[in-house]
C-alpha atoms as a PDB file:
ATOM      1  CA  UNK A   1     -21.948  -7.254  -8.567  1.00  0.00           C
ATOM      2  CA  UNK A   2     -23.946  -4.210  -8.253  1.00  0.00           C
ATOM      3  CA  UNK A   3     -24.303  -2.105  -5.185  1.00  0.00           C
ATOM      4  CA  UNK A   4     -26.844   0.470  -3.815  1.00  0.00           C
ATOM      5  CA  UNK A   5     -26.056   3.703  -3.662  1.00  0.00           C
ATOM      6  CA  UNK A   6     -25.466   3.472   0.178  1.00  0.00           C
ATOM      7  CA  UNK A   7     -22.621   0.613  -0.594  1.00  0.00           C
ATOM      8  CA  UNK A   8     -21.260   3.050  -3.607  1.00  0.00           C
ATOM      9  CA  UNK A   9     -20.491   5.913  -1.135  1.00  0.00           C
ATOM     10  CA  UNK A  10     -19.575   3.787   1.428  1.00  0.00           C
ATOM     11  CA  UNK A  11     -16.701   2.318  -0.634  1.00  0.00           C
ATOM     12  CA  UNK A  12     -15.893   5.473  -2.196  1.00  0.00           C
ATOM     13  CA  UNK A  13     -15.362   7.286   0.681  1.00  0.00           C
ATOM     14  CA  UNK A  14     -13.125   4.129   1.654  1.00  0.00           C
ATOM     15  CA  UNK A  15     -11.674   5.163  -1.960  1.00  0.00           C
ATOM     16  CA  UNK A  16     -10.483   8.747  -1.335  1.00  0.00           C
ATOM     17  CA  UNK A  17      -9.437   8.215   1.958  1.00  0.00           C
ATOM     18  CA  UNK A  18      -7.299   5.536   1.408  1.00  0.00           C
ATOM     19  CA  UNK A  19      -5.715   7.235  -1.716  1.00  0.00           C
ATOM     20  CA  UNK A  20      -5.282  10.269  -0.170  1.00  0.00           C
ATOM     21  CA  UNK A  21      -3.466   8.342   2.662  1.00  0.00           C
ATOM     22  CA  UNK A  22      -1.421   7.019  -0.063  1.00  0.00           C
ATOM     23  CA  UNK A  23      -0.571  10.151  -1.577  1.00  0.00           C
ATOM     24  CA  UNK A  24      -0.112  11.033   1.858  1.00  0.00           C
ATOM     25  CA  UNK A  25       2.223   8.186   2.389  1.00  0.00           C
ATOM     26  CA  UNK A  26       5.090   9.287  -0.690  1.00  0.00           C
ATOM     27  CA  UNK A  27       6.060  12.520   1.358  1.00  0.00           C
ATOM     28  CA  UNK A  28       5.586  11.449   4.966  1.00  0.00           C
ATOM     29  CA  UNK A  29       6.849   8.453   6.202  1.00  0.00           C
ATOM     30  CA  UNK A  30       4.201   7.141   9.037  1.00  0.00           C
ATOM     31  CA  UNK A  31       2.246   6.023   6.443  1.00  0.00           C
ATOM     32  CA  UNK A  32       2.461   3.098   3.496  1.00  0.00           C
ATOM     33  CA  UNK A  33       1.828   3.898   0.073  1.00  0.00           C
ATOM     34  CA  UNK A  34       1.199   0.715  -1.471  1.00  0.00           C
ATOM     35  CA  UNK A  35      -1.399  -1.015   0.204  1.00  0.00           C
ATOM     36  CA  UNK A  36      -3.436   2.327   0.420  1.00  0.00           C
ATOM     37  CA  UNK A  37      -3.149   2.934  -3.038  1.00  0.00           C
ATOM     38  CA  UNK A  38      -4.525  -1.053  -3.580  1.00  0.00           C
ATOM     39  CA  UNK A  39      -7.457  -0.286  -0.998  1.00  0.00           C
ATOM     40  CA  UNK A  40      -8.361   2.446  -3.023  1.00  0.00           C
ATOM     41  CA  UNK A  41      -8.068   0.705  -6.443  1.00  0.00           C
ATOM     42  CA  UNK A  42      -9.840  -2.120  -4.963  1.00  0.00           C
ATOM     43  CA  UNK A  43     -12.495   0.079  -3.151  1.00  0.00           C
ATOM     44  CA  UNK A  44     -13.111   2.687  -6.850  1.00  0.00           C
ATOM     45  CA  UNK A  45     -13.661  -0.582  -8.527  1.00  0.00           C
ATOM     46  CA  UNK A  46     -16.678  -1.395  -6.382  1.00  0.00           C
ATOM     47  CA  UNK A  47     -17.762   2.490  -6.344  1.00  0.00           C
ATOM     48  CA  UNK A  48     -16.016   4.057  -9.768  1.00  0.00           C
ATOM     49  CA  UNK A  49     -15.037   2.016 -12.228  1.00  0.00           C
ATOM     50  CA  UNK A  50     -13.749   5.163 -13.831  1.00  0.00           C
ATOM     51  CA  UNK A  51     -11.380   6.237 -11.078  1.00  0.00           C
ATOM     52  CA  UNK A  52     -10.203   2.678 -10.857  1.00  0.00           C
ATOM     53  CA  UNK A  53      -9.210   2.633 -14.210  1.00  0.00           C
ATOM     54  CA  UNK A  54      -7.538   5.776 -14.317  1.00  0.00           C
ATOM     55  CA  UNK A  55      -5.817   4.985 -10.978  1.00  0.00           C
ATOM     56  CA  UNK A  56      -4.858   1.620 -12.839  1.00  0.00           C
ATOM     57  CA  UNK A  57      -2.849   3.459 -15.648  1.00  0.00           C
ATOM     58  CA  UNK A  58      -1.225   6.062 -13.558  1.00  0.00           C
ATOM     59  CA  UNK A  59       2.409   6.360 -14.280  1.00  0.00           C
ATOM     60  CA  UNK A  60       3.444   5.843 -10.847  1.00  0.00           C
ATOM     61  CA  UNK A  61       0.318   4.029  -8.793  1.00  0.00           C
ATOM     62  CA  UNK A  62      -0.643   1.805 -12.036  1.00  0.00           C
ATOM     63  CA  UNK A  63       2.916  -0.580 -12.242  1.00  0.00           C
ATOM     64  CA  UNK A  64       1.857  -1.197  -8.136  1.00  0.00           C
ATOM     65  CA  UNK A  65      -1.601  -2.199  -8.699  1.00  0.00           C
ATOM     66  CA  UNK A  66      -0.981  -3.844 -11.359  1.00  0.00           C
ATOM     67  CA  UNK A  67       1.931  -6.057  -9.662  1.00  0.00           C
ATOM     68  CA  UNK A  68      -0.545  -6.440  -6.659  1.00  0.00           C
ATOM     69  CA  UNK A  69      -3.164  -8.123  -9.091  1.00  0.00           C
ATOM     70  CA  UNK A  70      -1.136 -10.221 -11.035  1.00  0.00           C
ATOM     71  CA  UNK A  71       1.463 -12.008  -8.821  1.00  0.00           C
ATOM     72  CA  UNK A  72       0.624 -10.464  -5.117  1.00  0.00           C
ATOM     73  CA  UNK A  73       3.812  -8.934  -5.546  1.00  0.00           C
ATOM     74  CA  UNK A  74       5.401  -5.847  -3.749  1.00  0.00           C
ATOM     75  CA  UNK A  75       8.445  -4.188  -6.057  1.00  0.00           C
ATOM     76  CA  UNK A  76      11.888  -4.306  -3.916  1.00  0.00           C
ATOM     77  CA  UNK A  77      11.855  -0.518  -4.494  1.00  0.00           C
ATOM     78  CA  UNK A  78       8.818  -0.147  -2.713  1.00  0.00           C
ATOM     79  CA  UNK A  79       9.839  -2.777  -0.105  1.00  0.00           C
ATOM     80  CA  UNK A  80      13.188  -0.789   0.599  1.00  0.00           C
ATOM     81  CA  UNK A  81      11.349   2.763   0.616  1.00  0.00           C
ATOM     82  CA  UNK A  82       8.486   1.182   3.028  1.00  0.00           C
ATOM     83  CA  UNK A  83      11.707   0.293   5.333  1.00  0.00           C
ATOM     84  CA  UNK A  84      13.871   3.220   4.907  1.00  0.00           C
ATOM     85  CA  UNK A  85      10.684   5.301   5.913  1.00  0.00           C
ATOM     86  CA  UNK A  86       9.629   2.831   8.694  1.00  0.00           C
ATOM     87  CA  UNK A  87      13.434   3.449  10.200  1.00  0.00           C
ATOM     88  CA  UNK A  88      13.594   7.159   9.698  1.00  0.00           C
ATOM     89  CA  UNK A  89       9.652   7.543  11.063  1.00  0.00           C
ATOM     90  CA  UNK A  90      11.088   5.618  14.206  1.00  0.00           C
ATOM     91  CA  UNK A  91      14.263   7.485  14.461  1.00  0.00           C
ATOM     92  CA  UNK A  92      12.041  10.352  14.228  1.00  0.00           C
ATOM     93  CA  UNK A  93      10.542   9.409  17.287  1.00  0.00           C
ATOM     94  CA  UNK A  94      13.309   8.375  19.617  1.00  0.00           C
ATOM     95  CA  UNK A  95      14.801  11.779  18.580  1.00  0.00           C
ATOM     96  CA  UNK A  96      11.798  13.667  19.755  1.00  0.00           C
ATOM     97  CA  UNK A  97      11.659  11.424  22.775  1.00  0.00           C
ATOM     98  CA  UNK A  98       8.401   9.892  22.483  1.00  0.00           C
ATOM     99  CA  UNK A  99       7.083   8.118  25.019  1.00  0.00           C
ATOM    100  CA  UNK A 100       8.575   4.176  25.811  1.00  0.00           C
ATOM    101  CA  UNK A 101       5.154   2.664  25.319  1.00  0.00           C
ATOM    102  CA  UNK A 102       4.164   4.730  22.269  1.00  0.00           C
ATOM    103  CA  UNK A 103       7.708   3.431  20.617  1.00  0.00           C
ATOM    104  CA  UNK A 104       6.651   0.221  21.640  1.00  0.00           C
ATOM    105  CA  UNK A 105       3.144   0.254  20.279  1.00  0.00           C
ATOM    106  CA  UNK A 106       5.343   1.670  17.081  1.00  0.00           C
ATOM    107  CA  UNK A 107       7.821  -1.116  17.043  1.00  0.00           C
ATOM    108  CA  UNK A 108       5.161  -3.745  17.060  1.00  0.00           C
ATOM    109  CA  UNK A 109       3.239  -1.911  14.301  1.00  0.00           C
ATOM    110  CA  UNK A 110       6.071  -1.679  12.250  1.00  0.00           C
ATOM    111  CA  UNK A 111       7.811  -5.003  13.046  1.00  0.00           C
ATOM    112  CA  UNK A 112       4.559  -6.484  11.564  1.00  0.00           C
ATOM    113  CA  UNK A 113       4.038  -4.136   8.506  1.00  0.00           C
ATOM    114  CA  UNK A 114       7.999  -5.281   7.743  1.00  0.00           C
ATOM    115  CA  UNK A 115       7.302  -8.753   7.894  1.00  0.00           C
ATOM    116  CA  UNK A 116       3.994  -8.816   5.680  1.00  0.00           C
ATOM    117  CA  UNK A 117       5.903  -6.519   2.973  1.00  0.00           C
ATOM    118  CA  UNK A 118       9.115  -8.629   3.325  1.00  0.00           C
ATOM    119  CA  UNK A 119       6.760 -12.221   2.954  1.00  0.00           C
ATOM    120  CA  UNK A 120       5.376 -10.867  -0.473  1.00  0.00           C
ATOM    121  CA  UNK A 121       7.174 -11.724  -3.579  1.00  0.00           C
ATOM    122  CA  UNK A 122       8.866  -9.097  -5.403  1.00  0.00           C
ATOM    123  CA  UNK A 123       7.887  -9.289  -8.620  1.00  0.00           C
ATOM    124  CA  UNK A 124       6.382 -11.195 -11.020  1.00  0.00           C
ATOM    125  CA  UNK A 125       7.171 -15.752 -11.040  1.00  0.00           C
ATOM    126  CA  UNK A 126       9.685 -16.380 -12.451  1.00  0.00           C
ATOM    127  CA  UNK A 127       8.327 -18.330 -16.070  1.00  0.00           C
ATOM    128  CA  UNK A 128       8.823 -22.327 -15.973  1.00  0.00           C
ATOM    129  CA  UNK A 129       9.500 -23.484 -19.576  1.00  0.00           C
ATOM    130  CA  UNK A 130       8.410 -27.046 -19.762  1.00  0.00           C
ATOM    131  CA  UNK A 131      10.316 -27.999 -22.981  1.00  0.00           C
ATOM    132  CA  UNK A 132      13.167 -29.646 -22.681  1.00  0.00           C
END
């Protein structure tokens, strides 16, 4: 499907931001990586083909899309980082004594990024052989 230009920036502005949230995401641990770095594959292939294909066979962010695309599938690495960060983000927080209802806005959040990452498979089916 083509786009206008109007559409093209609009989705590659949704691009770089969401990347650079992702890139974002590997150092500091409020934000995700993954899905960040799938909106932004998602979003280049409507705006930059180019970008999405480079962004597809990027050493690091390529094996994620890739597993995203195929199966819908979130590597147990990447679920276990997501958490580790999630805890030490909110640890982070109770230590600087953030306020109860900002923890609890936080707790919510979180609670329901840890289910949706823990619901998705984590890797690829495993292959059926139907021969006896």
């Amino acid at each position: 499907m083509r786009f206008g230009a109007p559409m093209r920036v609009i989705w590659l502005v949704i691009g770089c931001t969401a990347l650079l949230c992702g890139t974002i995401g590997i150092v500091l641990p409020v934000l995700p990586t993954t899905p960040f770095v799938i909106l932004a594959a998602f979003a280049f292939t409507k705006a930059w083909p180019s970008a999405a294909r480079k962004l597809e066979s990027h050493r690091v962010f390529g094996p994620i899309i890739a597993d995203w695309r195929a199966h819908g599938a979130i590597a147990l690495r990447y679920k276990i980082v997501a958490h580790v960060m999630m805890i030490a983000a909110l640890g982070l927080s109770l230590f600087a004594g953030v306020a109860p209802g900002i923890l609890a806005i936080q707790i919510i959040c979180m609670s329901g990024a840890s289910l949706y990452i823990l619901s998705r498979p984590s890797g690829a089916a495993p292959q059926v052989n139907s021969k006896p």
